[in-house]
N, C-alpha and C. Protein backbone atom coordinates (compact mmCIF):
# COMPACT_ATOMS: atom_id res chain seq x y z
N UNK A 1 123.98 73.59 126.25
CA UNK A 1 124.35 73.76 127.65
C UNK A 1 125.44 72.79 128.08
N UNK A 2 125.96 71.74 126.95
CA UNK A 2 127.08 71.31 127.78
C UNK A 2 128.13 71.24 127.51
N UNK A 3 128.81 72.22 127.04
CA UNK A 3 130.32 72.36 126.22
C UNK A 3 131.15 72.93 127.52
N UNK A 4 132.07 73.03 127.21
CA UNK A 4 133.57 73.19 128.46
C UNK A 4 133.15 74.84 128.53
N UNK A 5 133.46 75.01 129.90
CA UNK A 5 133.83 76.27 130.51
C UNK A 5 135.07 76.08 130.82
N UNK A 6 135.67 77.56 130.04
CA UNK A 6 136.87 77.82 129.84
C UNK A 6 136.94 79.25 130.73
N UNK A 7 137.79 79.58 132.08
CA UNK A 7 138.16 80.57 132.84
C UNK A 7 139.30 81.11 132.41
N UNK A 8 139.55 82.44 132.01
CA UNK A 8 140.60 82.69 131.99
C UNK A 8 141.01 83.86 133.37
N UNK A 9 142.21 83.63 133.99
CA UNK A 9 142.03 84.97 134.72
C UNK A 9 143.36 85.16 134.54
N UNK A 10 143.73 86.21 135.86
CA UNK A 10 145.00 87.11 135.80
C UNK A 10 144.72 87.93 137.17
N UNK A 11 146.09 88.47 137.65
CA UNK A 11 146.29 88.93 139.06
C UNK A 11 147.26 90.37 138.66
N UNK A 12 147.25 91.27 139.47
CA UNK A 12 148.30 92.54 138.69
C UNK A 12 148.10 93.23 140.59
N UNK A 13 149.48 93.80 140.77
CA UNK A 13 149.95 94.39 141.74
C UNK A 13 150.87 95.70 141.47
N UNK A 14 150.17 96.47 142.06
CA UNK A 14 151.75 97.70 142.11
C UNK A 14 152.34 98.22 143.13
N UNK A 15 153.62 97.60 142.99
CA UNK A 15 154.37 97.47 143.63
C UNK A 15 154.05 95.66 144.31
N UNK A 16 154.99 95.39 145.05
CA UNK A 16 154.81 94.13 145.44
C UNK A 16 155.09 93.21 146.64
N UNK A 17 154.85 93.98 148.06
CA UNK A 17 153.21 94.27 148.19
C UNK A 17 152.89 95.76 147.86
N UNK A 18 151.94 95.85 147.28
CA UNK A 18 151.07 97.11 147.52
C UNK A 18 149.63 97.32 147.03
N UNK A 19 148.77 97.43 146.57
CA UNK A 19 147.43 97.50 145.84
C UNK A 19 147.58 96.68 144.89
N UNK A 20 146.68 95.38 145.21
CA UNK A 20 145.69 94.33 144.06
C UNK A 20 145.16 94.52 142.99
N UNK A 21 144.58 93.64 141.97
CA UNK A 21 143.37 93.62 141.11
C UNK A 21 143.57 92.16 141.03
N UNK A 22 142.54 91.33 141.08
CA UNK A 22 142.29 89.87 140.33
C UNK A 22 141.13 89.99 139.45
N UNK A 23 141.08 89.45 138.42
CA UNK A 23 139.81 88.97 137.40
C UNK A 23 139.96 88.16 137.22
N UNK A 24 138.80 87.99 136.02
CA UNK A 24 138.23 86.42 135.89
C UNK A 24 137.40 86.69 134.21
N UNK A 25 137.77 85.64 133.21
CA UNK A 25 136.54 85.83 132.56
C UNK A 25 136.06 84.60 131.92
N UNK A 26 134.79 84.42 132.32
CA UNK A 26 133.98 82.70 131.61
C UNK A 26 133.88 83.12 130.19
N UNK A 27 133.83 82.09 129.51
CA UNK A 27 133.15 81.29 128.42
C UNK A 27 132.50 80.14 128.42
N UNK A 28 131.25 79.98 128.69
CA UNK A 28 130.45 79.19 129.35
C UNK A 28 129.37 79.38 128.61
N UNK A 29 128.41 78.02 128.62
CA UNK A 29 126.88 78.06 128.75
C UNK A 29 126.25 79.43 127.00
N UNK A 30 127.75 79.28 126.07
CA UNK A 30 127.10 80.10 125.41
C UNK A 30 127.37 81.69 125.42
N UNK A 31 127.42 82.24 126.43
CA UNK A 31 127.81 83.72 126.88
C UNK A 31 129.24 84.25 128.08
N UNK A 32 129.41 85.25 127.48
CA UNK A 32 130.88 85.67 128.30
C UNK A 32 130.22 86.31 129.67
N UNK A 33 131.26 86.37 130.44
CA UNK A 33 130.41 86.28 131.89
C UNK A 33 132.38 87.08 132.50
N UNK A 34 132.36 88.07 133.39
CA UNK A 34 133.29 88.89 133.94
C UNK A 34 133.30 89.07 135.16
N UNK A 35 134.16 88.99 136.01
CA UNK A 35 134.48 89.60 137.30
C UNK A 35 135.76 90.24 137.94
N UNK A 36 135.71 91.07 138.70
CA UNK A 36 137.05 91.54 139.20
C UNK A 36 136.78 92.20 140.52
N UNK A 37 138.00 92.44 140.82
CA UNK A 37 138.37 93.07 142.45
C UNK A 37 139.40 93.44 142.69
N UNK A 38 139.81 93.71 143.67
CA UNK A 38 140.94 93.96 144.29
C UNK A 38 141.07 94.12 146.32
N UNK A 39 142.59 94.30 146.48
CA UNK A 39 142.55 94.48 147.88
C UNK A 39 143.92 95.78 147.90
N UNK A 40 143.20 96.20 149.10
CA UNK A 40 144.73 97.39 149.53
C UNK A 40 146.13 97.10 149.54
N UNK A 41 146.21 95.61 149.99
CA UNK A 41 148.01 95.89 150.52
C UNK A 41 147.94 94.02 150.17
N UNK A 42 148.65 93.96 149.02
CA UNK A 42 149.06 92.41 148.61
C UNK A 42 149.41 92.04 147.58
N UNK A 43 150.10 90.69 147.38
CA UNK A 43 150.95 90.64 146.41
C UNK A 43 150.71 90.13 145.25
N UNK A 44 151.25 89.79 143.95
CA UNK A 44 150.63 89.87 143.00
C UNK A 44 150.21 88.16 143.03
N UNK A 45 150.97 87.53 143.52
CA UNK A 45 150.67 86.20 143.72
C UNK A 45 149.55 85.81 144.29
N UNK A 46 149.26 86.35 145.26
CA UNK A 46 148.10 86.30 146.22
C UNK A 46 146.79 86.62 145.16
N UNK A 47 146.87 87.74 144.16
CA UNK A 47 146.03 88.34 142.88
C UNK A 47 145.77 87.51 142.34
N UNK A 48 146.72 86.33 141.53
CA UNK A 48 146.75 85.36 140.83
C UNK A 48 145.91 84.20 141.29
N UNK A 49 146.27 83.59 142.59
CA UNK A 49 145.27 82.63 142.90
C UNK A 49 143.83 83.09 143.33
N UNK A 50 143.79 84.37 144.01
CA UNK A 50 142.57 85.51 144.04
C UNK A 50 141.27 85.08 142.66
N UNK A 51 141.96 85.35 141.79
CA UNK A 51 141.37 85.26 140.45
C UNK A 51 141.05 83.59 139.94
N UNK A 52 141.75 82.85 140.07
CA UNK A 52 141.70 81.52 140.03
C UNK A 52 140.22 81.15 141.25
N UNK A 53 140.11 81.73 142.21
CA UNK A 53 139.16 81.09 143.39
C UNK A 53 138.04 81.59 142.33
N UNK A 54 138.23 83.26 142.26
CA UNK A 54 136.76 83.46 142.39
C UNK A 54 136.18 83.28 140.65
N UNK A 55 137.03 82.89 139.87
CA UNK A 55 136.56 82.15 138.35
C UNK A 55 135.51 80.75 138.58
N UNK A 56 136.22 80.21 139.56
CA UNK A 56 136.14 78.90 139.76
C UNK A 56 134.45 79.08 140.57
N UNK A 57 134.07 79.76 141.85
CA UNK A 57 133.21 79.94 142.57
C UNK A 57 132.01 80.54 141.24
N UNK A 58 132.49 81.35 140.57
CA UNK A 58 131.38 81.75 139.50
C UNK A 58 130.78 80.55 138.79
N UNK A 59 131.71 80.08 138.10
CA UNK A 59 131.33 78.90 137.29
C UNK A 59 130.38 77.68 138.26
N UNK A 60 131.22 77.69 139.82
CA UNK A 60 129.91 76.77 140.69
C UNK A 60 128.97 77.42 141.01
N UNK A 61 129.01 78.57 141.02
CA UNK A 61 127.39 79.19 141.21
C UNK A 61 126.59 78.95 140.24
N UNK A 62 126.72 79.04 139.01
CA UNK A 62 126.43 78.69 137.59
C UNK A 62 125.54 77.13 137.72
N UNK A 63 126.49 76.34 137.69
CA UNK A 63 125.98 75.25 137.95
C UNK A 63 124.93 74.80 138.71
N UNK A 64 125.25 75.00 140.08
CA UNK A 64 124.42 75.19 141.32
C UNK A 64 122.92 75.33 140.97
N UNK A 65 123.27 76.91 140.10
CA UNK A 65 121.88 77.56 140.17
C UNK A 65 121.23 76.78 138.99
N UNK A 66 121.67 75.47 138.40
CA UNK A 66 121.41 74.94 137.10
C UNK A 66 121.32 75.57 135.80
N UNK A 67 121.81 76.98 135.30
CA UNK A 67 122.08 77.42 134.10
C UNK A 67 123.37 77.13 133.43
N UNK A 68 123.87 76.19 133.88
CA UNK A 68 125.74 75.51 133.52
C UNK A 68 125.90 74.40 133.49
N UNK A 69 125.73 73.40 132.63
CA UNK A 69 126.04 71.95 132.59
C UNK A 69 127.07 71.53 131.84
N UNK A 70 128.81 72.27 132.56
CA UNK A 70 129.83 71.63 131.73
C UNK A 70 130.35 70.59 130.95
N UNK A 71 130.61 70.08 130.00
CA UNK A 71 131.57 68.96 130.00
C UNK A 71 132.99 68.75 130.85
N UNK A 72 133.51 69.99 131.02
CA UNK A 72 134.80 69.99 131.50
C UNK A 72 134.90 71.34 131.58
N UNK A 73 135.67 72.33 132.56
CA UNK A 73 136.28 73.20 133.42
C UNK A 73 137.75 73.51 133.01
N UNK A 74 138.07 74.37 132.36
CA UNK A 74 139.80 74.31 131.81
C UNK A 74 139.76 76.37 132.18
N UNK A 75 140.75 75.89 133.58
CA UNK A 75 141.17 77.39 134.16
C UNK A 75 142.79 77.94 132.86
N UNK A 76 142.34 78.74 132.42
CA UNK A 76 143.85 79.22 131.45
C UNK A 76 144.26 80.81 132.34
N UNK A 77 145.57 80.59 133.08
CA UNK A 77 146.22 81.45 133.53
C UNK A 77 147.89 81.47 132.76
N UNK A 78 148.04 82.72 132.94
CA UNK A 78 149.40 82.91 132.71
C UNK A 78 150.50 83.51 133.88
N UNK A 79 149.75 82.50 135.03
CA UNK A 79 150.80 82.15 136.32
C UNK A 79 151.28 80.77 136.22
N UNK A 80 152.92 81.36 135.91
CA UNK A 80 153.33 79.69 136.29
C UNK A 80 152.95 79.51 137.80
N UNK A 81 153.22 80.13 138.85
CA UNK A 81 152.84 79.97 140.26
C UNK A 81 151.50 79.47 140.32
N UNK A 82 150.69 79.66 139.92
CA UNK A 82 149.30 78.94 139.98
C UNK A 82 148.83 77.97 139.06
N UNK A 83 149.49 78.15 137.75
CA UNK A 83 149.67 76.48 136.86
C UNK A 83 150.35 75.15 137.85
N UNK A 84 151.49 75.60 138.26
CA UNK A 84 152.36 74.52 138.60
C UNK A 84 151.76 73.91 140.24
N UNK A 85 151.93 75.49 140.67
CA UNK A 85 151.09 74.76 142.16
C UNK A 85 150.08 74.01 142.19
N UNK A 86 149.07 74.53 141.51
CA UNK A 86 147.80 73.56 141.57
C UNK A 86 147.71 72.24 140.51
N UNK A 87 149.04 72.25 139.50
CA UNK A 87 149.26 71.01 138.99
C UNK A 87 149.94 69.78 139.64
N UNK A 88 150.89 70.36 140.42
CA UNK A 88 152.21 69.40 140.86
C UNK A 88 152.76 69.61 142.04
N UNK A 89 152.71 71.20 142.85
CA UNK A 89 153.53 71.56 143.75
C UNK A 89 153.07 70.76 145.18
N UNK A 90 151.25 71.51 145.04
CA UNK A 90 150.46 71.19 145.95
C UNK A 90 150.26 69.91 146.49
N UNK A 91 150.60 68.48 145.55
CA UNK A 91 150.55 67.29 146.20
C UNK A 91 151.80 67.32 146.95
N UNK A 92 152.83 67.42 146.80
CA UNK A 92 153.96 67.54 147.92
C UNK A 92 153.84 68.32 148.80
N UNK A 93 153.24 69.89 149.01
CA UNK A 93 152.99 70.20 150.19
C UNK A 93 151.74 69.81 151.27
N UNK A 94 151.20 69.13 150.62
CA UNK A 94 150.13 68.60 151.61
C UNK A 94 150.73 67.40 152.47
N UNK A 95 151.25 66.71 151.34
CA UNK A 95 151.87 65.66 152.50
C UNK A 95 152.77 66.31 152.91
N UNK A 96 153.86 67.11 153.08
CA UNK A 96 154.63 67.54 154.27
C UNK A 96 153.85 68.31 154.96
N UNK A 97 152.75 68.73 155.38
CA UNK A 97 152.37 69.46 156.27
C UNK A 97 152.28 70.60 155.78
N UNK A 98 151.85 71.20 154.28
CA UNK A 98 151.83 72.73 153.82
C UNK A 98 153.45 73.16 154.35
N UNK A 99 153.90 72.37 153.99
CA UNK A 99 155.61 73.09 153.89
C UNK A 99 156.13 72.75 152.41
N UNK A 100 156.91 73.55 152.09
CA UNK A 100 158.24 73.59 150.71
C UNK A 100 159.42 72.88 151.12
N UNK A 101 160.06 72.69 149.82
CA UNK A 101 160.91 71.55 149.99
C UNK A 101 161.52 71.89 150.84
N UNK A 102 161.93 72.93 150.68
CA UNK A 102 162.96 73.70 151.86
C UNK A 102 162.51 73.62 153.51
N UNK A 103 161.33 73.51 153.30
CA UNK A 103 160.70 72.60 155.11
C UNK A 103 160.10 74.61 155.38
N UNK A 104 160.09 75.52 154.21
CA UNK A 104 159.34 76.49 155.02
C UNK A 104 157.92 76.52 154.53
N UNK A 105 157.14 77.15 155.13
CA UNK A 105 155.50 77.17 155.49
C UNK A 105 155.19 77.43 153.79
N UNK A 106 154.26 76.83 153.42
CA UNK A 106 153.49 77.63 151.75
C UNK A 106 152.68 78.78 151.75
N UNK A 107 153.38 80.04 151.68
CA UNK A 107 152.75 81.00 151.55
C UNK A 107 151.58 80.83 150.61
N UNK A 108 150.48 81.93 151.29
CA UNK A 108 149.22 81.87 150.53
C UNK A 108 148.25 80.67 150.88
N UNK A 109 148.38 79.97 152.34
CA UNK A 109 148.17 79.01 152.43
C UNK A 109 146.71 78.48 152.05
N UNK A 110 146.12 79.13 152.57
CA UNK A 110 144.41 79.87 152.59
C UNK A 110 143.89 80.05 151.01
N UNK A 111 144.70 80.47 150.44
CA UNK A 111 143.89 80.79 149.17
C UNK A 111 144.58 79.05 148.19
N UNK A 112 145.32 79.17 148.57
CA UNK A 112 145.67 77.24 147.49
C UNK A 112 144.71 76.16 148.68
N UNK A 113 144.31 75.91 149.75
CA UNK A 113 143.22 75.25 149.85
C UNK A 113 141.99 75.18 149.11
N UNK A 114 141.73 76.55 149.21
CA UNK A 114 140.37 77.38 148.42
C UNK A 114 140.37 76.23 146.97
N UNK A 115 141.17 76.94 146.42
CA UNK A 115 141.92 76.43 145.22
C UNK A 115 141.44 75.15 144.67
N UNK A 116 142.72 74.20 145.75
CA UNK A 116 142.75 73.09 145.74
C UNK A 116 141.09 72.14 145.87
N UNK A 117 140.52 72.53 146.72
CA UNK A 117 139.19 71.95 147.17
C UNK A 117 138.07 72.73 145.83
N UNK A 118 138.18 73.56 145.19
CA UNK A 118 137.43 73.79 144.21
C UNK A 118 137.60 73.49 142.79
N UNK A 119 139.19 73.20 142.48
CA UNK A 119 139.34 72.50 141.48
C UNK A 119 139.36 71.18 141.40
N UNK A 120 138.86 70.59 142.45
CA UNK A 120 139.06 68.84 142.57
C UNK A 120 137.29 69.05 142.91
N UNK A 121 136.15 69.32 143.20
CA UNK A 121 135.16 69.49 143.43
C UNK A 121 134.42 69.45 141.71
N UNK A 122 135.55 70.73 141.08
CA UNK A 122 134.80 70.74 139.82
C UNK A 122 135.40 70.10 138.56
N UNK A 123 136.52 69.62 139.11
CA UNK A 123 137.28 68.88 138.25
C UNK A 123 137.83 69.37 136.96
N UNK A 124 138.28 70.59 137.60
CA UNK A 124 138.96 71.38 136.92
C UNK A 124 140.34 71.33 136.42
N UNK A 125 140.49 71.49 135.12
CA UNK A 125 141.95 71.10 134.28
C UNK A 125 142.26 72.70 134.12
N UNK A 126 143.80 73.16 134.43
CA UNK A 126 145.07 74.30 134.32
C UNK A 126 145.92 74.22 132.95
N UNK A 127 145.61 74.93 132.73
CA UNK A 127 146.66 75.48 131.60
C UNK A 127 147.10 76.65 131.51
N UNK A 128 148.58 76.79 130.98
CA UNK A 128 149.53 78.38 130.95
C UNK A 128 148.86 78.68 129.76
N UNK A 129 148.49 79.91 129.61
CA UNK A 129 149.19 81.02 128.75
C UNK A 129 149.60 81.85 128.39
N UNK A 130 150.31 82.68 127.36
CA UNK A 130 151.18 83.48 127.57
C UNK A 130 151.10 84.63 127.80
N UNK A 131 151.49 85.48 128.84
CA UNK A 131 150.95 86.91 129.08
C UNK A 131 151.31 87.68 128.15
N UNK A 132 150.66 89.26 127.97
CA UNK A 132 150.53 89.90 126.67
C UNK A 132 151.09 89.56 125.77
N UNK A 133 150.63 88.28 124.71
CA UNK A 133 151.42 88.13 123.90
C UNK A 133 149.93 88.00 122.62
N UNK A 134 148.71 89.27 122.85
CA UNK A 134 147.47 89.39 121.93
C UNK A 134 146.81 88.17 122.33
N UNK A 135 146.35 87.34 123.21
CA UNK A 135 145.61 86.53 123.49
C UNK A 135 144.22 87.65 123.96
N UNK A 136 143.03 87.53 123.59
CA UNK A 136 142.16 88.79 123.67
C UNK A 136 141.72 88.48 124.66
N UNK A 137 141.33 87.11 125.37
CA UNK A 137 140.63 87.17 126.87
C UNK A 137 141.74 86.94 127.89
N UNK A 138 142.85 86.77 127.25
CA UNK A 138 143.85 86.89 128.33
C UNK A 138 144.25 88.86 128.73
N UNK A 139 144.09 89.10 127.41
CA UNK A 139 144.61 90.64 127.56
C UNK A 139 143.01 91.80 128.29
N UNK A 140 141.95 90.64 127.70
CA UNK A 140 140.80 91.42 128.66
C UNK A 140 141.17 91.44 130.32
N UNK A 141 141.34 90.11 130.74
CA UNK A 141 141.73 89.82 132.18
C UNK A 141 142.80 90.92 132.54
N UNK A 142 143.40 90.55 132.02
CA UNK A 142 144.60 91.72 132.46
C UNK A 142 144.18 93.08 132.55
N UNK A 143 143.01 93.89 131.55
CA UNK A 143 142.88 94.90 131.63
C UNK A 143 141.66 95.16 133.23
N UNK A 144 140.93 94.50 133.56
CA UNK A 144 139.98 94.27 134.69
C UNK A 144 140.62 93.94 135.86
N UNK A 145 142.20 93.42 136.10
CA UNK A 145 142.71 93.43 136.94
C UNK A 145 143.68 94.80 137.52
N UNK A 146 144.12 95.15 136.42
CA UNK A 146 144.54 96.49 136.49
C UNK A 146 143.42 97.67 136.83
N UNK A 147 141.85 97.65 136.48
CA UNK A 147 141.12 98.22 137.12
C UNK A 147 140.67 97.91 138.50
N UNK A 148 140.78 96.85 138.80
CA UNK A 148 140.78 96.42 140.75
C UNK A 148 142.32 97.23 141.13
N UNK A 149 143.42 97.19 140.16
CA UNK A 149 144.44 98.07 141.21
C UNK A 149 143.75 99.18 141.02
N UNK A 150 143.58 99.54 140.63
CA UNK A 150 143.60 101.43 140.39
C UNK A 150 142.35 101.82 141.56
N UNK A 151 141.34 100.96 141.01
CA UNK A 151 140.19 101.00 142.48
C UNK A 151 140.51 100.91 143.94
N UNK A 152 141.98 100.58 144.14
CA UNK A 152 142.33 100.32 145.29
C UNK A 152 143.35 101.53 145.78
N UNK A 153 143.13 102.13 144.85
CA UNK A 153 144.09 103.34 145.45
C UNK A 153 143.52 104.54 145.87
């Protein structure tokens, strides 16, 4: 029960904005563990950190409910937008006030709090990797996010 949970997820949109999918898939505690969704009208970015929250909320339910006693939490996405933000971006927009360098507002503001407050809670470590390039739980994610779009249509 106490080896690393490893999240992998992924976000997929068609068109951009237009119909969602985010997933999620654990390796945890021993057994693979899946989730997905979607929304009507949003962008694929919004999908991406979508999938990042609700990986993250699984794995604390896990815990919570005491069947999860990590060593360590390692989210693997193949969003640079959600690698970098939640590595590096996000300490500079907090101190300016959730603004970009450019002084405009950080889109998605709502879901990189989420984010932010659940990967510092669980002390969660980000890493890229590479989209379809045969990674099998990266290419699972991808296929469960593409079923939240299609569900949304």
């Amino acid at each position: 029960m106490d080896s690393t949970a490893i999240i992998y997820t992924d976000g997929a949109c068609s068109g951009n904005p237009g119909p969602g999918g985010w997933a999620w898939v654990s390796l945890a505690g021993g057994d693979i563990r899946e989730g997905y969704g979607g929304d009507k009208d949003t962008t694929n970015n919004r999908m991406e950190l979508q999938a990042a929250v609700e990986g993250l909320k699984a794995i604390k339910a896990r815990i919570a409910e005491g069947s999860l006693d990590p060593r360590g939490i390692e989210v693997r996405t193949d969003s640079q937008y959600v690698k970098n933000g939640v590595t590096s971006w996000i300490k500079s927009w907090k101190k300016n006030g959730w603004r970009t360098a450019s002084k405009t507002p950080v889109k998605n503001k709502e879901l990189w709090e989420s984010l932010d407050a659940l990967a510092t809670e669980l002390n969660a470590r980000f890493s890229w990797v590479e989209g379809h390039a045969g990674e099998a739980w990266n290419e699972r994610c991808d296929l469960l996010a593409r079923k939240g779009v299609s569900e949304q249509r």
